[in-house]
C-alpha atoms as a PDB file:
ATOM      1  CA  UNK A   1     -37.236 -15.702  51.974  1.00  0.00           C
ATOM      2  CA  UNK A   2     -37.035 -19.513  51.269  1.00  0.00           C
ATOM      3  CA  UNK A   3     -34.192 -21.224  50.203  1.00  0.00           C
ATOM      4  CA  UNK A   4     -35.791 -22.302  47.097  1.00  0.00           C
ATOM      5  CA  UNK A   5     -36.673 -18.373  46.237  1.00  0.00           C
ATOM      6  CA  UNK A   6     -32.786 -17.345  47.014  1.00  0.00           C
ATOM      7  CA  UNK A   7     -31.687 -20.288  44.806  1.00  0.00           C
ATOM      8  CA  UNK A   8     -33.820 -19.094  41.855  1.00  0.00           C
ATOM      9  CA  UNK A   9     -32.638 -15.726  42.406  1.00  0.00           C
ATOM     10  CA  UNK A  10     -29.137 -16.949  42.021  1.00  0.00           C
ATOM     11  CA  UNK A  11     -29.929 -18.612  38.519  1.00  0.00           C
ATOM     12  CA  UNK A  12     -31.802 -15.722  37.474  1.00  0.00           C
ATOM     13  CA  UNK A  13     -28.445 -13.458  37.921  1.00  0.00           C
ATOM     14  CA  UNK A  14     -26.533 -16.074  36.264  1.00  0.00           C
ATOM     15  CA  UNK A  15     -28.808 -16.262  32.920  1.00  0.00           C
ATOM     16  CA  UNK A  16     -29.135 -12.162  33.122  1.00  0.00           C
ATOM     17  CA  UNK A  17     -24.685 -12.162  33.775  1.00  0.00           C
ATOM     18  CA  UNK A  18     -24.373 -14.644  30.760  1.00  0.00           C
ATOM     19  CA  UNK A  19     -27.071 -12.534  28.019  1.00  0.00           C
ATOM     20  CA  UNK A  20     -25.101  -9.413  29.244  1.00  0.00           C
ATOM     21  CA  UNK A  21     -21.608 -11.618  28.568  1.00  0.00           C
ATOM     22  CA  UNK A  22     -23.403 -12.317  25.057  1.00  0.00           C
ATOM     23  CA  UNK A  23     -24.554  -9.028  23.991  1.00  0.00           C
ATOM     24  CA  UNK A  24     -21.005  -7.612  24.729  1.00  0.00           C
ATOM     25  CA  UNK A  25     -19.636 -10.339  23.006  1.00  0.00           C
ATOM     26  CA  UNK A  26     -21.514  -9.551  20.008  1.00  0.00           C
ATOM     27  CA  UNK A  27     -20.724  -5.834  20.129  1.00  0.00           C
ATOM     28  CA  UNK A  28     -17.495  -6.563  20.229  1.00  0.00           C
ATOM     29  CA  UNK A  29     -17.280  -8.633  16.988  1.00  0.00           C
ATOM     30  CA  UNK A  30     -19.354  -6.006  15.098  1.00  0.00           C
ATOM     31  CA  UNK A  31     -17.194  -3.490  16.356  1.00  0.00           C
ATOM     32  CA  UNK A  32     -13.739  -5.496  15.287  1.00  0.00           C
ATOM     33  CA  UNK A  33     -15.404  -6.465  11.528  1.00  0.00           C
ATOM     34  CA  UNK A  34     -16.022  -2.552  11.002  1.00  0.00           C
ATOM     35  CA  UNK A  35     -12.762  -1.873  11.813  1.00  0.00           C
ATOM     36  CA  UNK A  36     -10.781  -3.793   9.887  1.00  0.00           C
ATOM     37  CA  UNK A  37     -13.506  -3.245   6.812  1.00  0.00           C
ATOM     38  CA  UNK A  38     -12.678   0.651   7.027  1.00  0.00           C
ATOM     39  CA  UNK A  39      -9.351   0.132   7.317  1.00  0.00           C
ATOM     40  CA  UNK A  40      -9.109  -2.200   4.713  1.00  0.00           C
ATOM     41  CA  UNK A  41     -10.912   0.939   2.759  1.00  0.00           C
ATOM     42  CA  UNK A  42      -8.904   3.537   4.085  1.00  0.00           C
ATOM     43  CA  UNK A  43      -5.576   2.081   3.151  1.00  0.00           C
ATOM     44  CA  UNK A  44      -6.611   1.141  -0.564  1.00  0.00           C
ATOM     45  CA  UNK A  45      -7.801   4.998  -0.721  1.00  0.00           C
ATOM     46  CA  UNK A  46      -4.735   6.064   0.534  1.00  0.00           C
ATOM     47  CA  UNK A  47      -2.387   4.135  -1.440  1.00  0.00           C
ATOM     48  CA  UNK A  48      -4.590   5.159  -4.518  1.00  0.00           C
ATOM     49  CA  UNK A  49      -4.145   9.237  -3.987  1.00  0.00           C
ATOM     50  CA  UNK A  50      -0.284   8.065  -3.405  1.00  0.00           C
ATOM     51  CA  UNK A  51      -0.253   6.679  -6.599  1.00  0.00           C
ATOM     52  CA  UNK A  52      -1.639   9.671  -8.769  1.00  0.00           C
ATOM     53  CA  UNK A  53       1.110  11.717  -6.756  1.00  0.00           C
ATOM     54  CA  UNK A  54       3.567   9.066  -7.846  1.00  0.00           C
ATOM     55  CA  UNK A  55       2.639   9.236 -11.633  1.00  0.00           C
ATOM     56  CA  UNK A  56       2.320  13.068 -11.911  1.00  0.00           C
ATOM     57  CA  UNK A  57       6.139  13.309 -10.964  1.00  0.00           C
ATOM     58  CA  UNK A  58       6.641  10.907 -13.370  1.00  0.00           C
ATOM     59  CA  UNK A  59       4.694  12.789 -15.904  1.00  0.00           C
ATOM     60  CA  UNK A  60       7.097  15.668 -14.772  1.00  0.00           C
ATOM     61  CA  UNK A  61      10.401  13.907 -15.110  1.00  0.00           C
ATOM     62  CA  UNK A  62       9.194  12.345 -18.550  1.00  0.00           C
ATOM     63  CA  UNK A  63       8.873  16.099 -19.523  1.00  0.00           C
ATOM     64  CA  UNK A  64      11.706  17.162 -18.161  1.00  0.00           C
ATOM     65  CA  UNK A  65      13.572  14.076 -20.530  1.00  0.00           C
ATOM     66  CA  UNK A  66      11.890  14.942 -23.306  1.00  0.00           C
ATOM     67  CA  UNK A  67      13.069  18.896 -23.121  1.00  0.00           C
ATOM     68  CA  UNK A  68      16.217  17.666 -22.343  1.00  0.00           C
ATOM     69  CA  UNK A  69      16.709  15.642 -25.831  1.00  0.00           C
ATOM     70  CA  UNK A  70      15.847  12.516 -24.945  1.00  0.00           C
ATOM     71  CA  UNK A  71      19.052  11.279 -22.761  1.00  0.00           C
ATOM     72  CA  UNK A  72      19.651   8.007 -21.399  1.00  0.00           C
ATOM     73  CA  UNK A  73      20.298   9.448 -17.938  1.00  0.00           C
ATOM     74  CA  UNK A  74      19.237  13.052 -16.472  1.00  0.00           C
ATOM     75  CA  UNK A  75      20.919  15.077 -13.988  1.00  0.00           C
ATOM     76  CA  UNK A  76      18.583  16.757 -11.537  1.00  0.00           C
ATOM     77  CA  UNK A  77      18.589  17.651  -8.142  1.00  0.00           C
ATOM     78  CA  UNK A  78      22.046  16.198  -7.541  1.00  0.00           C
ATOM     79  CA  UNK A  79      21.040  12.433  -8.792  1.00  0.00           C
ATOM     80  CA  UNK A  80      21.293  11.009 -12.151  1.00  0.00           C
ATOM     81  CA  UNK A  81      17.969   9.328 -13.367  1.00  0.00           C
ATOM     82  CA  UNK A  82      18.147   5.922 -15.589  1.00  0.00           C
ATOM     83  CA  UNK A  83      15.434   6.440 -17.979  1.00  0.00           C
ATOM     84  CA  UNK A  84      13.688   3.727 -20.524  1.00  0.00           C
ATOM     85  CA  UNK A  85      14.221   4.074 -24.206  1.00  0.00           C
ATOM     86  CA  UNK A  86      10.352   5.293 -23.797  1.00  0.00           C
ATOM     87  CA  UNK A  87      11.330   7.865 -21.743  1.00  0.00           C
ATOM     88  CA  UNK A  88      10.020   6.615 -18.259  1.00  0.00           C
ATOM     89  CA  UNK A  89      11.915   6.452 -15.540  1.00  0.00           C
ATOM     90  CA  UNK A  90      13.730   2.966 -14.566  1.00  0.00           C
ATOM     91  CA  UNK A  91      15.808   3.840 -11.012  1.00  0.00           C
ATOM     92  CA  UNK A  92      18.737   5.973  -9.781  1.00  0.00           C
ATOM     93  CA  UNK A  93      21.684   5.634 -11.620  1.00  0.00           C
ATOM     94  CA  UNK A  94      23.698   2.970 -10.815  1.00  0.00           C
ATOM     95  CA  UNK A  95      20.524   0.481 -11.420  1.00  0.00           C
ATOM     96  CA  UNK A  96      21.223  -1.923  -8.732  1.00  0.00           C
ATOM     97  CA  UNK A  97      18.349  -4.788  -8.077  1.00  0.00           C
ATOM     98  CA  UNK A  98      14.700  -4.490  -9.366  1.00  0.00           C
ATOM     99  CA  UNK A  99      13.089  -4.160  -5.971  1.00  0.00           C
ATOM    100  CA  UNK A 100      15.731  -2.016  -4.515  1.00  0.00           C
ATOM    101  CA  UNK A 101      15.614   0.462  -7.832  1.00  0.00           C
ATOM    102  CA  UNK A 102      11.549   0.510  -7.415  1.00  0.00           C
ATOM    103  CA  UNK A 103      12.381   1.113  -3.565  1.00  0.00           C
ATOM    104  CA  UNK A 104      14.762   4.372  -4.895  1.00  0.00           C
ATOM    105  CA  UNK A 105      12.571   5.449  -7.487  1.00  0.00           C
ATOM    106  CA  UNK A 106       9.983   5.948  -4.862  1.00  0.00           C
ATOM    107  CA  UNK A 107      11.556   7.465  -1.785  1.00  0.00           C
ATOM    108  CA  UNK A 108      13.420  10.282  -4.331  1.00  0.00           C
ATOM    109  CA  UNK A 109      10.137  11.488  -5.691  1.00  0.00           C
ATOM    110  CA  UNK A 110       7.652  10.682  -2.811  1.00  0.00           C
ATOM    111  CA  UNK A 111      10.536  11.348   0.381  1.00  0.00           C
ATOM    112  CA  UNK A 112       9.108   7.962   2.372  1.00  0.00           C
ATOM    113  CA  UNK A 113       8.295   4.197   1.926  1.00  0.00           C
ATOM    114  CA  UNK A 114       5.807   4.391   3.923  1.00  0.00           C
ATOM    115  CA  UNK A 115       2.009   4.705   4.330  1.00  0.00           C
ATOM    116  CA  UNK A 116       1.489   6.001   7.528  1.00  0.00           C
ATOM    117  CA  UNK A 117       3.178   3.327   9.949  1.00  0.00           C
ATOM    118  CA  UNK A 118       2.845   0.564   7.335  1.00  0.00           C
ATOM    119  CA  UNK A 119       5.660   0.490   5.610  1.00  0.00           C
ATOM    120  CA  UNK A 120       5.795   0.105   1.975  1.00  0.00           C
ATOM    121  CA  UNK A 121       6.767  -3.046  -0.337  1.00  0.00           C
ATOM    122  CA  UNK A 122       8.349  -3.013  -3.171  1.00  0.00           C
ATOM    123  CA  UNK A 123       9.238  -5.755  -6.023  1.00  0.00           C
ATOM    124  CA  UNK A 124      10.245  -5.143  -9.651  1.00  0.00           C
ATOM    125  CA  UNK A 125       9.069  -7.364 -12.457  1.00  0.00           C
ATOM    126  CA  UNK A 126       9.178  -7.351 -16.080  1.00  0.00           C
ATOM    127  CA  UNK A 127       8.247  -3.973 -17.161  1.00  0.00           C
ATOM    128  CA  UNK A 128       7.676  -2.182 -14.451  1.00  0.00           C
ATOM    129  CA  UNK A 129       7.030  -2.253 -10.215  1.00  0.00           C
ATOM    130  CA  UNK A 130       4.883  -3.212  -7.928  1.00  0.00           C
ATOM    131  CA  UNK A 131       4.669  -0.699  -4.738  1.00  0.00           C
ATOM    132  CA  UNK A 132       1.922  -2.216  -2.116  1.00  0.00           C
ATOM    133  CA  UNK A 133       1.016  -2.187   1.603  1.00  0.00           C
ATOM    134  CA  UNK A 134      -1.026  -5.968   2.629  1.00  0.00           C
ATOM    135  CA  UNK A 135      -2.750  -6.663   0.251  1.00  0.00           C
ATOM    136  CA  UNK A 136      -3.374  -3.367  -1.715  1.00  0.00           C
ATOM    137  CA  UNK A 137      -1.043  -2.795  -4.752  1.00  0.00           C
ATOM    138  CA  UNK A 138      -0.150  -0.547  -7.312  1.00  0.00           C
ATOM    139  CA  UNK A 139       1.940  -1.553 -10.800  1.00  0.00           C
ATOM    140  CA  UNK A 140       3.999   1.165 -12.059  1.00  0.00           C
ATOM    141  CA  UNK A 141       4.998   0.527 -15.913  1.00  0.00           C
ATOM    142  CA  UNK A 142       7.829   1.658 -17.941  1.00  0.00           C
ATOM    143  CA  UNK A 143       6.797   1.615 -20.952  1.00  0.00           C
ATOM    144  CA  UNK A 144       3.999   4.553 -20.682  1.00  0.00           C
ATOM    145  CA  UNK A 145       4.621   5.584 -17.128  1.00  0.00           C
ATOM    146  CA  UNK A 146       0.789   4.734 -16.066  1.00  0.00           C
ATOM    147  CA  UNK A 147       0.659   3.616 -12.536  1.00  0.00           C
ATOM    148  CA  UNK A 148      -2.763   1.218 -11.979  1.00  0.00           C
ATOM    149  CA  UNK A 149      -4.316  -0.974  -8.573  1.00  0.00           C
ATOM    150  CA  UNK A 150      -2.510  -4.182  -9.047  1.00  0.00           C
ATOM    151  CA  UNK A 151      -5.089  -7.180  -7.696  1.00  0.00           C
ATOM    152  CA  UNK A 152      -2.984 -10.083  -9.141  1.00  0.00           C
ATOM    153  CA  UNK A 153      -1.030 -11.326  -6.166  1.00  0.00           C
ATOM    154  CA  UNK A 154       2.382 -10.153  -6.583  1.00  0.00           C
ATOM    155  CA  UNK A 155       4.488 -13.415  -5.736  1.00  0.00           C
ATOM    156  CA  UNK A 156       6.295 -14.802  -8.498  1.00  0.00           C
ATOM    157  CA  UNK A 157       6.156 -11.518 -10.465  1.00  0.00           C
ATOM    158  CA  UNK A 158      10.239 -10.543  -9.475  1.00  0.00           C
ATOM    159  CA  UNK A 159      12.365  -9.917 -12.235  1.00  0.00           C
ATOM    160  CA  UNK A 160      15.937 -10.590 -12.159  1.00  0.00           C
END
């Protein structure tokens, strides 16, 4: 073979190396942008189902508040409950810090603070919490127990 013919050869393998390089390239990206699209999808879903738990044992210790006369703490399960004048529950009793009563209202009815290995946020503001993983949310309120998606971003919403 001529040295012209090996030398075309050897920019022929280079183009076919560098579309190969390309196409794997692209799969790559399409593969990453799925990812992180379903995840982004999974964790919302997630932290939604989490969130109807949440509010149906709130529904259950608003019931329990109600048989019990209306108190302004409740005794179950060896911890005291600080309720709302509505009838929702605020924290554990001693009410220390709005995030940190949000963070204890959540672990004693749900048992973690997590959602799966992301771990769980949580800020009080006026009127309620905010329990969220990135940027997924949820807004827990006191004054009719309803827990909704939260899309506001949650900075400056701390109460003090």
């Amino acid at each position: 073979m001529s040295r012209q013919g090996e030398q075309d050869i050897r920019w022929l393998s280079g183009y076919r190396l560098l579309a190969a390089i390309l196409v794997l390239l692209v799969i790559i990206a399409t593969l990453v942008g799925g990812y992180h699209r379903h995840r982004d999808q999974a964790l919302a879903t997630s932290l939604t189902l989490l969130g109807e738990q949440f509010a149906e044992r709130m529904q259950r210790l608003h019931g329990r508040w109600l048989e019990e006369r209306r108190p302004a703490q409740f005794h179950t399960q060896g911890q005291v409950w600080q309720f709302s004048e509505r009838g929702w529950p605020l924290g554990l009793a001693p009410l220390i810090t709005p995030s940190s009563d949000c963070q204890q209202l959540w672990q004693s009815v749900m048992g973690s603070s997590s959602l799966g290995n992301l771990p769980l946020q949580f800020r009080g503001m006026v009127g309620g919490c905010l329990i969220g993983a990135e940027s997924h949310w949820l807004h827990y309120r006191f004054a009719d127990g309803r827990v909704s998606p939260w899309r506001a971003p949650p900075g400056g919403a701390e109460r003090g």
